[in-house]
PDB file of N, CA and C in Angstrom:
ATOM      1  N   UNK A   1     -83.745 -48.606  48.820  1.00  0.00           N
ATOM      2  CA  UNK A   1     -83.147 -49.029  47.572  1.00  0.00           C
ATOM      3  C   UNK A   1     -81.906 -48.176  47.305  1.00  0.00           C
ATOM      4  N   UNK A   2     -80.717 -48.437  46.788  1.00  0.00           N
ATOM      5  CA  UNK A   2     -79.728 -48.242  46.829  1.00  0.00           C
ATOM      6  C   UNK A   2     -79.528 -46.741  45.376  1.00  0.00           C
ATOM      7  N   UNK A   3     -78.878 -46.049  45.063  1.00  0.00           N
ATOM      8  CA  UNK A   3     -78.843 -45.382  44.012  1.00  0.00           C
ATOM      9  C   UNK A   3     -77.937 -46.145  43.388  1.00  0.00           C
ATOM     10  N   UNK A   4     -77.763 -47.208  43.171  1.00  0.00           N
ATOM     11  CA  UNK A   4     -77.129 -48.240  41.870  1.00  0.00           C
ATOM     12  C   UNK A   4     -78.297 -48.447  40.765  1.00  0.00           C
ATOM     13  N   UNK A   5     -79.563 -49.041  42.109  1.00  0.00           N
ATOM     14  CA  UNK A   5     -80.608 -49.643  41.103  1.00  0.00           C
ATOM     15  C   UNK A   5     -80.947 -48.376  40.161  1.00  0.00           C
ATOM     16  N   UNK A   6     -81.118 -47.667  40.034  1.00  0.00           N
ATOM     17  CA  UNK A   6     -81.678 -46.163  39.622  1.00  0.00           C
ATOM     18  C   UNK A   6     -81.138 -45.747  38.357  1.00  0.00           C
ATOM     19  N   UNK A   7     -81.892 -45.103  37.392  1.00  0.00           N
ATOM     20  CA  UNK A   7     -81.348 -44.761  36.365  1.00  0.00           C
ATOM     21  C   UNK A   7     -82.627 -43.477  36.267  1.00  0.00           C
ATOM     22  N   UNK A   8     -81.610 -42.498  35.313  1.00  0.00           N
ATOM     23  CA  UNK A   8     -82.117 -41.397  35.778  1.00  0.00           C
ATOM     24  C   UNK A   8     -82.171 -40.963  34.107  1.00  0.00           C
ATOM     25  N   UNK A   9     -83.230 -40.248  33.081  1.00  0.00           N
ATOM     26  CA  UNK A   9     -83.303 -39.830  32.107  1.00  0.00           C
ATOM     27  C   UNK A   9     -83.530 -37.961  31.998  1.00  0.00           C
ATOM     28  N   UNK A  10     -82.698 -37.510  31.898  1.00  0.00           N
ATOM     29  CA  UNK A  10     -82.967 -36.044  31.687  1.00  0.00           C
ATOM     30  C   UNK A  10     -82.921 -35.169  30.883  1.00  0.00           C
ATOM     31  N   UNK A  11     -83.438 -34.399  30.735  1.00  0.00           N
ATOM     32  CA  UNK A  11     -84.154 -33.561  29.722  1.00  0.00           C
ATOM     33  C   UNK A  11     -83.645 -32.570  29.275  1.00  0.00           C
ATOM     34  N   UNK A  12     -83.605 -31.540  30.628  1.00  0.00           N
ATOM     35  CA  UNK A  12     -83.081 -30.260  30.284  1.00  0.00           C
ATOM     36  C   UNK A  12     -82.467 -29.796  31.425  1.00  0.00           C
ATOM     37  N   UNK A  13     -81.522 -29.074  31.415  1.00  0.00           N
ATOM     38  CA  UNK A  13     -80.447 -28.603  32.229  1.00  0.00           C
ATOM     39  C   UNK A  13     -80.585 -27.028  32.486  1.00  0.00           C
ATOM     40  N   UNK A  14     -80.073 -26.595  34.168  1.00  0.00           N
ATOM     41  CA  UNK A  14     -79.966 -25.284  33.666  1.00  0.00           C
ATOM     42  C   UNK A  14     -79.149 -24.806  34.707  1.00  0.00           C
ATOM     43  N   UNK A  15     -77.783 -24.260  34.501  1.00  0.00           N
ATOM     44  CA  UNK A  15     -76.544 -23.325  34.820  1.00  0.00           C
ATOM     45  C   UNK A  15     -76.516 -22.786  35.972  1.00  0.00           C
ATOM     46  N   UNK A  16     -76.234 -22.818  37.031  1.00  0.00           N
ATOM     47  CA  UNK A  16     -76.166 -21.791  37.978  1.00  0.00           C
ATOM     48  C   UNK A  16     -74.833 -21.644  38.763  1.00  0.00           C
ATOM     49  N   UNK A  17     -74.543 -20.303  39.057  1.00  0.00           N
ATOM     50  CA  UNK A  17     -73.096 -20.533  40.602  1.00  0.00           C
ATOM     51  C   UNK A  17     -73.956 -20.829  41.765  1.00  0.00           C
ATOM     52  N   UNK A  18     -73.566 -21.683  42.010  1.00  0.00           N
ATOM     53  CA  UNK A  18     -73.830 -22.432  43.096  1.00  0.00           C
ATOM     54  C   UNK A  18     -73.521 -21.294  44.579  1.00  0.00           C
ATOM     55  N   UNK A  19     -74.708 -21.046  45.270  1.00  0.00           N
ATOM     56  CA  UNK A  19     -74.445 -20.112  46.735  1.00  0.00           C
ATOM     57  C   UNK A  19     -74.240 -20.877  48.081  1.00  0.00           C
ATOM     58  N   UNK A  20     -73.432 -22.016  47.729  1.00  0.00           N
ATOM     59  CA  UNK A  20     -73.584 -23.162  48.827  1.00  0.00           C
ATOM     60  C   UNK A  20     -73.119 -24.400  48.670  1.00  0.00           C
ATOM     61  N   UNK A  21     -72.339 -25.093  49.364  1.00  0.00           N
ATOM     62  CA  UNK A  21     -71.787 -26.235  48.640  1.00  0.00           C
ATOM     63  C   UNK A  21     -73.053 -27.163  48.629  1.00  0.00           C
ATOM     64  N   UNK A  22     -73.044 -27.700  47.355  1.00  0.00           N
ATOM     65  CA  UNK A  22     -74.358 -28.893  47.184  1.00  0.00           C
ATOM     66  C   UNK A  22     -74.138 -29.804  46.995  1.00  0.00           C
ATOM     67  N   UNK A  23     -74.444 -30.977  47.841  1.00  0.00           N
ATOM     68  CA  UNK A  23     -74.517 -31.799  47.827  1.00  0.00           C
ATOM     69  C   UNK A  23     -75.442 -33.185  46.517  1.00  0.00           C
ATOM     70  N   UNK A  24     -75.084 -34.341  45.960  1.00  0.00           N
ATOM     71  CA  UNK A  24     -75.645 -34.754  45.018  1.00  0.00           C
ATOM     72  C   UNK A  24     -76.938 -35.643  45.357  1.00  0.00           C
ATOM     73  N   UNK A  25     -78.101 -35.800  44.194  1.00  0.00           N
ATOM     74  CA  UNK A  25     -78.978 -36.012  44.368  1.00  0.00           C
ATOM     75  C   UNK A  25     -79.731 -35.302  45.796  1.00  0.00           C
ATOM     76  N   UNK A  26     -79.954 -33.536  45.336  1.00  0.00           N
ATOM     77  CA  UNK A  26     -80.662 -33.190  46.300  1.00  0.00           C
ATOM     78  C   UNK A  26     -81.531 -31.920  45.478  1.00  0.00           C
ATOM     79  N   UNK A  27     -82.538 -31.659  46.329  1.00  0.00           N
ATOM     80  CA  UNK A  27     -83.381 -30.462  45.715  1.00  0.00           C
ATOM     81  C   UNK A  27     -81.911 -29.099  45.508  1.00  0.00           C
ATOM     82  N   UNK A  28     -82.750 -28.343  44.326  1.00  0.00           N
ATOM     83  CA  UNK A  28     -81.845 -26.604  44.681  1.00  0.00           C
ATOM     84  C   UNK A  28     -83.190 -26.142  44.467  1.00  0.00           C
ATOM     85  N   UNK A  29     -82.948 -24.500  45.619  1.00  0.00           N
ATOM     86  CA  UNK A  29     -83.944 -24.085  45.155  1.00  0.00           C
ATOM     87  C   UNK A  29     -83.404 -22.672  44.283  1.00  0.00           C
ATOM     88  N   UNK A  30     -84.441 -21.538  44.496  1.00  0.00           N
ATOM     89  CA  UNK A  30     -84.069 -20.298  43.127  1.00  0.00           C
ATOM     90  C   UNK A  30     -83.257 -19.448  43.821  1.00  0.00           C
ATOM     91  N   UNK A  31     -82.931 -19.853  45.393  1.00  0.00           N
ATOM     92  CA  UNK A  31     -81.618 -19.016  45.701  1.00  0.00           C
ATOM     93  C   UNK A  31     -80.390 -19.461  45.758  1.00  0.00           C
ATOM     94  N   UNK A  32     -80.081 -20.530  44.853  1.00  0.00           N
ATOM     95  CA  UNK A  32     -79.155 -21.045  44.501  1.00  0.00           C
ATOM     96  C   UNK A  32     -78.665 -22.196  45.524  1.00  0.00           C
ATOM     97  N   UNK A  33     -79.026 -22.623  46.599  1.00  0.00           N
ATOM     98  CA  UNK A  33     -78.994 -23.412  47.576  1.00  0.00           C
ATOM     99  C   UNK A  33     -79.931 -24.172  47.792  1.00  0.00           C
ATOM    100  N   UNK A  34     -79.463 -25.389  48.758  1.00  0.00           N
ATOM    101  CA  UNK A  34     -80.684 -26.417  48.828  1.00  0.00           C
ATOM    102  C   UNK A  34     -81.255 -25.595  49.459  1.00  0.00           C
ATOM    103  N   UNK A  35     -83.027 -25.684  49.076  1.00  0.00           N
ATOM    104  CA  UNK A  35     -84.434 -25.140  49.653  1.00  0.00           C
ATOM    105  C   UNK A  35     -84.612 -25.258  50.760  1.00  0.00           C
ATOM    106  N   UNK A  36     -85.286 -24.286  51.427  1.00  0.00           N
ATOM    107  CA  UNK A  36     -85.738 -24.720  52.860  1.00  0.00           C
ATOM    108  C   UNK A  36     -87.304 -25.738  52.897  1.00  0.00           C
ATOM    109  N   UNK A  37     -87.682 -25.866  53.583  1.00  0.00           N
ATOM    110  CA  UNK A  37     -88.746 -27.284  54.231  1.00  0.00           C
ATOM    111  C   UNK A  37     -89.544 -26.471  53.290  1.00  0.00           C
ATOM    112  N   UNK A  38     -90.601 -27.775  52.042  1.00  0.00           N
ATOM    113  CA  UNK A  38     -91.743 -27.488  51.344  1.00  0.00           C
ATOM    114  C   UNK A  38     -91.701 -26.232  51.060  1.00  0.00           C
ATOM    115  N   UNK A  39     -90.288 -26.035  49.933  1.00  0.00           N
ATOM    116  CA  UNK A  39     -90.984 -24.757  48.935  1.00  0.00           C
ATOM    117  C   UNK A  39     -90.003 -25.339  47.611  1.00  0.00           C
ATOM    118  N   UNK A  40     -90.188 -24.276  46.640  1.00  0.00           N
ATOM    119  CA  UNK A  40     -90.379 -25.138  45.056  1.00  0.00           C
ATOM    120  C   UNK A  40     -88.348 -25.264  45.242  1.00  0.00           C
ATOM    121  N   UNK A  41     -88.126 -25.690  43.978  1.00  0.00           N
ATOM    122  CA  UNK A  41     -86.906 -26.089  43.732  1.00  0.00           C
ATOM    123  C   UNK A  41     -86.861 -25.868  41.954  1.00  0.00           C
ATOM    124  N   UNK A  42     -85.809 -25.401  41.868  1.00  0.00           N
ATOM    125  CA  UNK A  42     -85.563 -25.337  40.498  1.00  0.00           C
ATOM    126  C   UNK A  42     -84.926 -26.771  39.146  1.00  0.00           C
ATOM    127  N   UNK A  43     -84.806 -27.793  40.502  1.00  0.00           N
ATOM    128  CA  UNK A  43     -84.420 -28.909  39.631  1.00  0.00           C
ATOM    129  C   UNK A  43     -83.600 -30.081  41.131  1.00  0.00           C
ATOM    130  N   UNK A  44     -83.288 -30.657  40.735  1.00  0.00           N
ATOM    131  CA  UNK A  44     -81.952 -31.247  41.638  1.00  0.00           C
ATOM    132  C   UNK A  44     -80.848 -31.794  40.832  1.00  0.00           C
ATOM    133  N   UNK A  45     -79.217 -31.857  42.000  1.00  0.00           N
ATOM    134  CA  UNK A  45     -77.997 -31.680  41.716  1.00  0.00           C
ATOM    135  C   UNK A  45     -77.813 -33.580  41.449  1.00  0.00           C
ATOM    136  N   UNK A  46     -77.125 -33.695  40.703  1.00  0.00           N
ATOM    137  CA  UNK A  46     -76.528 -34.879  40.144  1.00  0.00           C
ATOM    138  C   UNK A  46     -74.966 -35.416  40.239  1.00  0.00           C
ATOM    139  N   UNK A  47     -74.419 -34.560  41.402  1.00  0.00           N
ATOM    140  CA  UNK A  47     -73.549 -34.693  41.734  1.00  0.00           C
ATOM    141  C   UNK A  47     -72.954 -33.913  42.749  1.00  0.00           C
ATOM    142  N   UNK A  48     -71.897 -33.644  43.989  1.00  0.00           N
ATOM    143  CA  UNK A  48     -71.693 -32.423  43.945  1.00  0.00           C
ATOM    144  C   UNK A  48     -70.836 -31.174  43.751  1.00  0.00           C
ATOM    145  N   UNK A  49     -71.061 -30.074  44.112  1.00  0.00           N
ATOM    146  CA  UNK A  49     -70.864 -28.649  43.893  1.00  0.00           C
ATOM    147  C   UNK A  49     -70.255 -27.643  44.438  1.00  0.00           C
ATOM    148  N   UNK A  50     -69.254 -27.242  44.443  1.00  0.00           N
ATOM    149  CA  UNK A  50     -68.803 -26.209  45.775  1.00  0.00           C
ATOM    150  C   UNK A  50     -69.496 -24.934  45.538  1.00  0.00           C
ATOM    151  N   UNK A  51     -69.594 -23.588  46.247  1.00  0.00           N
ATOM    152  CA  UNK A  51     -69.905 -23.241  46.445  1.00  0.00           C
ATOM    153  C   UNK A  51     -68.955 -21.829  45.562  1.00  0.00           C
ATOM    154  N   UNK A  52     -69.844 -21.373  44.581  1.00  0.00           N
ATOM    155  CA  UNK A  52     -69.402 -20.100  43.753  1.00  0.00           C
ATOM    156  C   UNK A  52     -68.791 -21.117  42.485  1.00  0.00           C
ATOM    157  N   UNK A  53     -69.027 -22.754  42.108  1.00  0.00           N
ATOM    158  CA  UNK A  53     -68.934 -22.973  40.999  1.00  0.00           C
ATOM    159  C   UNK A  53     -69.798 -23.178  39.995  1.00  0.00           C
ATOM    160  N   UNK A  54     -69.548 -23.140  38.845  1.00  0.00           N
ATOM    161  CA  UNK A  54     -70.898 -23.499  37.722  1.00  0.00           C
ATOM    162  C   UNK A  54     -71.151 -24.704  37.890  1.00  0.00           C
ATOM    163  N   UNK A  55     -72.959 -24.816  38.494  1.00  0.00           N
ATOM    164  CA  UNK A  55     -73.538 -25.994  38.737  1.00  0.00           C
ATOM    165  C   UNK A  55     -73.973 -26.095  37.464  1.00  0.00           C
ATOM    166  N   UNK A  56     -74.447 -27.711  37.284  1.00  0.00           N
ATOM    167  CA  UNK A  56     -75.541 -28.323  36.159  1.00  0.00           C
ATOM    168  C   UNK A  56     -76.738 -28.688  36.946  1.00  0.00           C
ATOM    169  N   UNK A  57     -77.728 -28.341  37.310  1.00  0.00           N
ATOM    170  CA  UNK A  57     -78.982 -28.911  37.537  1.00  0.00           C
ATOM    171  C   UNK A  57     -79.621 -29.229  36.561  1.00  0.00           C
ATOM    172  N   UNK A  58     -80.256 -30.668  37.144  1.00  0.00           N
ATOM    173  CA  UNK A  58     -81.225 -31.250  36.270  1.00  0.00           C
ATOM    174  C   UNK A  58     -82.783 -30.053  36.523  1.00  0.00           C
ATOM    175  N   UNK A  59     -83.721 -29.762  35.323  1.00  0.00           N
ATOM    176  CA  UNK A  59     -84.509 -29.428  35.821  1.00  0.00           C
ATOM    177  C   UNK A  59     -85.720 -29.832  34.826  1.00  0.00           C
ATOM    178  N   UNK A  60     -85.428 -30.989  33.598  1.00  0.00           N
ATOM    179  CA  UNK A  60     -86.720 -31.144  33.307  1.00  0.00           C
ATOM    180  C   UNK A  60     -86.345 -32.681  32.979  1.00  0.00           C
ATOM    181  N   UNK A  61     -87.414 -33.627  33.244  1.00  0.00           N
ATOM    182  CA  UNK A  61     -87.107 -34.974  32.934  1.00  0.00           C
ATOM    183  C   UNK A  61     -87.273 -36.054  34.449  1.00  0.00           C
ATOM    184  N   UNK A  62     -86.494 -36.857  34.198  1.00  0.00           N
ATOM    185  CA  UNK A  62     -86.758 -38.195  35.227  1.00  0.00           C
ATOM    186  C   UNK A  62     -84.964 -37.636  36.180  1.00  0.00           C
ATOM    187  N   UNK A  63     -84.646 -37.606  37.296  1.00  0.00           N
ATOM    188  CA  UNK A  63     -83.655 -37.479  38.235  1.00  0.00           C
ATOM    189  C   UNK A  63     -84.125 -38.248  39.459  1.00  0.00           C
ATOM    190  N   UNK A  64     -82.688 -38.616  40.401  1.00  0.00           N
ATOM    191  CA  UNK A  64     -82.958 -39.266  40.750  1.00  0.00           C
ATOM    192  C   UNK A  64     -82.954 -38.334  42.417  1.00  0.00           C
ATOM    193  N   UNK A  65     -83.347 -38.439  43.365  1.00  0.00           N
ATOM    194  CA  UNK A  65     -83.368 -37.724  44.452  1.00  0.00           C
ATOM    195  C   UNK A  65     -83.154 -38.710  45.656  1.00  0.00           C
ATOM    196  N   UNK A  66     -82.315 -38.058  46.994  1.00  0.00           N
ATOM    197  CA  UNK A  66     -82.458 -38.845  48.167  1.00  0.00           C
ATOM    198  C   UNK A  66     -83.763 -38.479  48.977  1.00  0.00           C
ATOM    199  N   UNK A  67     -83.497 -39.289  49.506  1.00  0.00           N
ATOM    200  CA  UNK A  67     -85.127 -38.904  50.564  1.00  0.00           C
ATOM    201  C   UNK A  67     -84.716 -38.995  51.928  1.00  0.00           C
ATOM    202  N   UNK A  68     -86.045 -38.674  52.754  1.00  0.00           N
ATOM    203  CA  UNK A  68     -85.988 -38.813  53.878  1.00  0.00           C
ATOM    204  C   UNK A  68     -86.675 -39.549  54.702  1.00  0.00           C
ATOM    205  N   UNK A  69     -87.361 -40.262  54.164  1.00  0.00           N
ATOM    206  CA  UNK A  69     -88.614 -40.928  54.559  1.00  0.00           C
ATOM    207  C   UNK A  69     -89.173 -42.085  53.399  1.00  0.00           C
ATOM    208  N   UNK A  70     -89.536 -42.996  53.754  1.00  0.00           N
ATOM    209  CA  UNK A  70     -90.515 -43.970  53.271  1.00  0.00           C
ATOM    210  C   UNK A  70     -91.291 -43.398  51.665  1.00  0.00           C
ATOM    211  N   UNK A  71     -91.173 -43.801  50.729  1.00  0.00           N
ATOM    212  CA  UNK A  71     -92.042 -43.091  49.515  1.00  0.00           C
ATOM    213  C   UNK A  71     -92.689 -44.263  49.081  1.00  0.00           C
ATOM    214  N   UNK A  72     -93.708 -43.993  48.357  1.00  0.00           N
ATOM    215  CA  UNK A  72     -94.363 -44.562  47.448  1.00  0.00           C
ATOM    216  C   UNK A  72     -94.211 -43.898  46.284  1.00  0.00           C
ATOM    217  N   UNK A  73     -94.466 -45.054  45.389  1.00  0.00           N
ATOM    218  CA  UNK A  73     -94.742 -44.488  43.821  1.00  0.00           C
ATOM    219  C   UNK A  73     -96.270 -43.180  43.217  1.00  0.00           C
ATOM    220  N   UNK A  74     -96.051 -42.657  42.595  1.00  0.00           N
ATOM    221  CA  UNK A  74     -97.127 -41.480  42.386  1.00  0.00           C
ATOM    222  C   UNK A  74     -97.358 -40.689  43.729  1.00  0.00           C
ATOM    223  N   UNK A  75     -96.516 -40.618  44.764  1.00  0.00           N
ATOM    224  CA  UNK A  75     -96.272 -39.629  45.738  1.00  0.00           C
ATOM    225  C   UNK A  75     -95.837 -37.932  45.463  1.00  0.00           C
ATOM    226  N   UNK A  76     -96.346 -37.119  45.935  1.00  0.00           N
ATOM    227  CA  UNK A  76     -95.709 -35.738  45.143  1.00  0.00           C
ATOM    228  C   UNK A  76     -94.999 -35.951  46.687  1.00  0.00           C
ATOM    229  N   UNK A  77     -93.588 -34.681  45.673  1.00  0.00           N
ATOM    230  CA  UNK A  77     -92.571 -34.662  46.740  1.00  0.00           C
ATOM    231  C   UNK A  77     -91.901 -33.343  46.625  1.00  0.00           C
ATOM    232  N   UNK A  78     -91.968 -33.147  47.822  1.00  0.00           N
ATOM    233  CA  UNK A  78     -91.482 -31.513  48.070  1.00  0.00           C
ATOM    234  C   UNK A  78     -90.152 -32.173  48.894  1.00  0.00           C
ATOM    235  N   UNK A  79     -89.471 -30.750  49.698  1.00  0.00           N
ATOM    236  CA  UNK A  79     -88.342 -30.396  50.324  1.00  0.00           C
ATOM    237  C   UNK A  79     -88.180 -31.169  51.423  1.00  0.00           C
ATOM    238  N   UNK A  80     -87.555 -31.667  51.704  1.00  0.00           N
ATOM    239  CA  UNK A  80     -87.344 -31.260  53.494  1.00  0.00           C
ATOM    240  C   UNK A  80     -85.946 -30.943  54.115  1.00  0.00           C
ATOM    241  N   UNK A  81     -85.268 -31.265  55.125  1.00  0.00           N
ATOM    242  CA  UNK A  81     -84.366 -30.793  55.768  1.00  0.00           C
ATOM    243  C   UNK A  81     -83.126 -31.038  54.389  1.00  0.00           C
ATOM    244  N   UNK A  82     -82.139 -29.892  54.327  1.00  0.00           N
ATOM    245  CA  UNK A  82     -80.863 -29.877  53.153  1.00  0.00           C
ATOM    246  C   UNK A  82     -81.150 -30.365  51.554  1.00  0.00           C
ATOM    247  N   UNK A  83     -82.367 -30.609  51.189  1.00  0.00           N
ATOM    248  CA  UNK A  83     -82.731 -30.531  49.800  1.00  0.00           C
ATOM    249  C   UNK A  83     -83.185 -31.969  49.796  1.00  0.00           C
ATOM    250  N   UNK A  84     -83.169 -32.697  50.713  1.00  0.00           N
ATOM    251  CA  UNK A  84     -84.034 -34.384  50.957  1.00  0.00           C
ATOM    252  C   UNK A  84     -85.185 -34.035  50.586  1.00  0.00           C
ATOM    253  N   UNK A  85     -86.176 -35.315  49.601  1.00  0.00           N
ATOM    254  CA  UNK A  85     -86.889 -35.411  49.640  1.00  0.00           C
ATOM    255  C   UNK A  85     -88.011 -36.060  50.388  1.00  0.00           C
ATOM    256  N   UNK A  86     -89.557 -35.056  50.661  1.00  0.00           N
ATOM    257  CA  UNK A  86     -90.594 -36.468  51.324  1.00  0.00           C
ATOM    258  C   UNK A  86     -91.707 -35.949  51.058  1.00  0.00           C
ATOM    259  N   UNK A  87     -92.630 -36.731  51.246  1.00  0.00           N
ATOM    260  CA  UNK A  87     -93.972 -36.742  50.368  1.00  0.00           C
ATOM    261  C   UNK A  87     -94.738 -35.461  51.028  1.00  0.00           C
ATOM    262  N   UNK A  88     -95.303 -34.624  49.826  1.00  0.00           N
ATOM    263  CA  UNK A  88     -96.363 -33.930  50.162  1.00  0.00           C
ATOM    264  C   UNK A  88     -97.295 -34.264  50.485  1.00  0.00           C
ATOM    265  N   UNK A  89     -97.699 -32.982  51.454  1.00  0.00           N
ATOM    266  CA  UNK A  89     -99.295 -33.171  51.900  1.00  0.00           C
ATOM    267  C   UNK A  89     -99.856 -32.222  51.748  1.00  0.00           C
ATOM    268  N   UNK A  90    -100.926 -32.412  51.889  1.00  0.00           N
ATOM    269  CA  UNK A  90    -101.991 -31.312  51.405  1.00  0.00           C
ATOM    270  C   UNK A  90    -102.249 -30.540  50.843  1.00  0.00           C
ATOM    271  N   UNK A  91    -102.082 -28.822  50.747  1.00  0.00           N
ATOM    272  CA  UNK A  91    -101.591 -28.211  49.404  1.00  0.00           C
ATOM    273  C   UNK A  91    -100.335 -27.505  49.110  1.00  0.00           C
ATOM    274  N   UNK A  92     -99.100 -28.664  49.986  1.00  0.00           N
ATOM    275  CA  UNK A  92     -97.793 -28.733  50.384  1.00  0.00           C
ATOM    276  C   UNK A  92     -97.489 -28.181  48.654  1.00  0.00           C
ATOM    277  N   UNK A  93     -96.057 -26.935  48.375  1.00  0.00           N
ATOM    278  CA  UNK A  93     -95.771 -27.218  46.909  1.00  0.00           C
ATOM    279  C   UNK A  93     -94.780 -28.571  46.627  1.00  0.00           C
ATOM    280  N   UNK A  94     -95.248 -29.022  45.652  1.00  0.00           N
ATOM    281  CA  UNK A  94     -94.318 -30.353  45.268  1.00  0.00           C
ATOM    282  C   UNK A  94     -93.518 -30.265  44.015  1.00  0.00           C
ATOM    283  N   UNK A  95     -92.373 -30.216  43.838  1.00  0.00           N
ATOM    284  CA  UNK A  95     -91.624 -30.605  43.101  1.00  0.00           C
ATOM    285  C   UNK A  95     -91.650 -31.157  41.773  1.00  0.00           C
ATOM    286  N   UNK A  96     -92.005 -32.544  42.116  1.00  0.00           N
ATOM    287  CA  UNK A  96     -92.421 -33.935  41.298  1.00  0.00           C
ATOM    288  C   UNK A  96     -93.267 -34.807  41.797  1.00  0.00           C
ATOM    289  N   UNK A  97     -93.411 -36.037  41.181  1.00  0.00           N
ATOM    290  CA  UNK A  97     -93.907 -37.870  41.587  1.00  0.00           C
ATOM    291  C   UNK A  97     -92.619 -38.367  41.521  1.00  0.00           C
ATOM    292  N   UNK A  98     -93.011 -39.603  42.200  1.00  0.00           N
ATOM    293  CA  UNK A  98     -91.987 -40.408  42.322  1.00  0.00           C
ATOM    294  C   UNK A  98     -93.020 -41.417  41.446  1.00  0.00           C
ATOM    295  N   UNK A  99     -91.201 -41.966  41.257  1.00  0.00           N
ATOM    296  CA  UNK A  99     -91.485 -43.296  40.161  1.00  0.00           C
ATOM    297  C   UNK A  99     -91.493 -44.712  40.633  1.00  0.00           C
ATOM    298  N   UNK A 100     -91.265 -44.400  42.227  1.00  0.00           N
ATOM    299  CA  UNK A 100     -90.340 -45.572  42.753  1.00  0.00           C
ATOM    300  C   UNK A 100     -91.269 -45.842  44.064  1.00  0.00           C
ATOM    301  N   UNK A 101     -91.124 -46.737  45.177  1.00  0.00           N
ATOM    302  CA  UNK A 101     -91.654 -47.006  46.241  1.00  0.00           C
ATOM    303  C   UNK A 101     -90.580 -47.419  46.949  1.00  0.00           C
ATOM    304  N   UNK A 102     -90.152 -46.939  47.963  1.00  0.00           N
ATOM    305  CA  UNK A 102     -89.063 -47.144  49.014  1.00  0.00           C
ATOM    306  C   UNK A 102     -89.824 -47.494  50.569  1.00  0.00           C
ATOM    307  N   UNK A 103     -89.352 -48.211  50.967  1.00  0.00           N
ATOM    308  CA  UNK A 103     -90.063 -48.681  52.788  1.00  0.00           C
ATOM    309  C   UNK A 103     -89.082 -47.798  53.779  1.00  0.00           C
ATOM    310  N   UNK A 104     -88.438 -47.159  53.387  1.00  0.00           N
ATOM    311  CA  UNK A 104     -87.070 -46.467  54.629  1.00  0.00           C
ATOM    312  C   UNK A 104     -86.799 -45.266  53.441  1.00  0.00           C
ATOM    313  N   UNK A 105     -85.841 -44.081  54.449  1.00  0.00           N
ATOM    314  CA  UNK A 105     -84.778 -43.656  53.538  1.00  0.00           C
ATOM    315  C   UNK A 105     -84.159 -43.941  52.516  1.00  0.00           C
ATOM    316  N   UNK A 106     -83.837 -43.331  51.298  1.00  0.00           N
ATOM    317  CA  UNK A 106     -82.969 -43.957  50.255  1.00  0.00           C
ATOM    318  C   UNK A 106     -83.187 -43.109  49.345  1.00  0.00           C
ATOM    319  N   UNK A 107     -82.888 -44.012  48.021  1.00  0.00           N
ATOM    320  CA  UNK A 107     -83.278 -42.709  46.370  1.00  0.00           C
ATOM    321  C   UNK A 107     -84.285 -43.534  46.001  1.00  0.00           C
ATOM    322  N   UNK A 108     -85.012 -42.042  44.962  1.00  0.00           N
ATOM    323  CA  UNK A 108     -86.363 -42.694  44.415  1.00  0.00           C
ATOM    324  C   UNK A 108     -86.202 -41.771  43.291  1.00  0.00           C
ATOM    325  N   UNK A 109     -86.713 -42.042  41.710  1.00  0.00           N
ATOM    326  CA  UNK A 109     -86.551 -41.458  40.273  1.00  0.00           C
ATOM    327  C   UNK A 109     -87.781 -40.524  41.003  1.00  0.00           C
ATOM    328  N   UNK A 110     -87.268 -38.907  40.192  1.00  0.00           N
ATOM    329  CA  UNK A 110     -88.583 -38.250  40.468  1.00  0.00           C
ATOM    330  C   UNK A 110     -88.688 -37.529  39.034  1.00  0.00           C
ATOM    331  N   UNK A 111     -89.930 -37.848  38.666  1.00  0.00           N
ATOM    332  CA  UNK A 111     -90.267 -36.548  37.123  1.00  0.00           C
ATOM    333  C   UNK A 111     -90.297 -35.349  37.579  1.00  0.00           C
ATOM    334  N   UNK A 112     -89.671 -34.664  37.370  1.00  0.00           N
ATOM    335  CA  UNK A 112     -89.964 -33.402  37.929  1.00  0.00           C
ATOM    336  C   UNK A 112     -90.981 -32.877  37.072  1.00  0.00           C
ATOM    337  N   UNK A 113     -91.216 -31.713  37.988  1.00  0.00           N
ATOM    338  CA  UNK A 113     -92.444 -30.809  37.549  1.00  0.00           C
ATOM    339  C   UNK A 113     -91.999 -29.432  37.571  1.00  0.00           C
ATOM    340  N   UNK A 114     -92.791 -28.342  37.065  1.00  0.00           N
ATOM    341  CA  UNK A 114     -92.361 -26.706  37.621  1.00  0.00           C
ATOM    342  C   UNK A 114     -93.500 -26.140  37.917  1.00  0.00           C
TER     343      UNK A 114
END
């Protein structure tokens, strides 16, 4: 599904210099860069970011994220490769749910969580 269809409601925001150019609709994590594989994230980017500027991350509410893989709806979703999202497993840390069900790659609304 395309990030046209997508609409994204957010909540709360929070400031950072960016340690990395970031790319939009992707995880960040708390070292200021997209996360490495399945660990937490402080929100994701809504656009992007160069690197040593004041980011806006989304970090509480509905955003919209790329993926990497196939999702279903009520899927928890952690990291994977450059701040992509894909479904957790097991007592993988997750992020959020998804709101959305995708059959391929693409964007899916995620509530985030902390």
């Amino acid at each position: 599904m395309a990030i046209n269809d997508k609409v994204s409601n957010p909540i709360g925001y929070v400031t950072i210099k960016a340690a990395d150019d970031l790319l939009p609709n992707r995880f960040v994590g708390f070292d200021l860069k997209h996360p490495a594989v399945e660990s937490k994230s402080i929100g994701v980017t809504e656009c992007k970011w160069k690197k040593d500027e004041m980011a806006s991350i989304l970090a509480i509410g509905v955003g919209i994220v790329e993926t990497s893989t196939a999702i279903n709806i009520g899927d928890k979703l952690t990291c994977d490769t450059d701040g992509k999202a894909k479904k957790a497993t097991g007592g993988t840390v997750y992020n959020g749910r998804s709101l959305d069900t995708i059959t391929e790659a693409g964007f899916v609304r995620i509530l985030l969580t902390t």
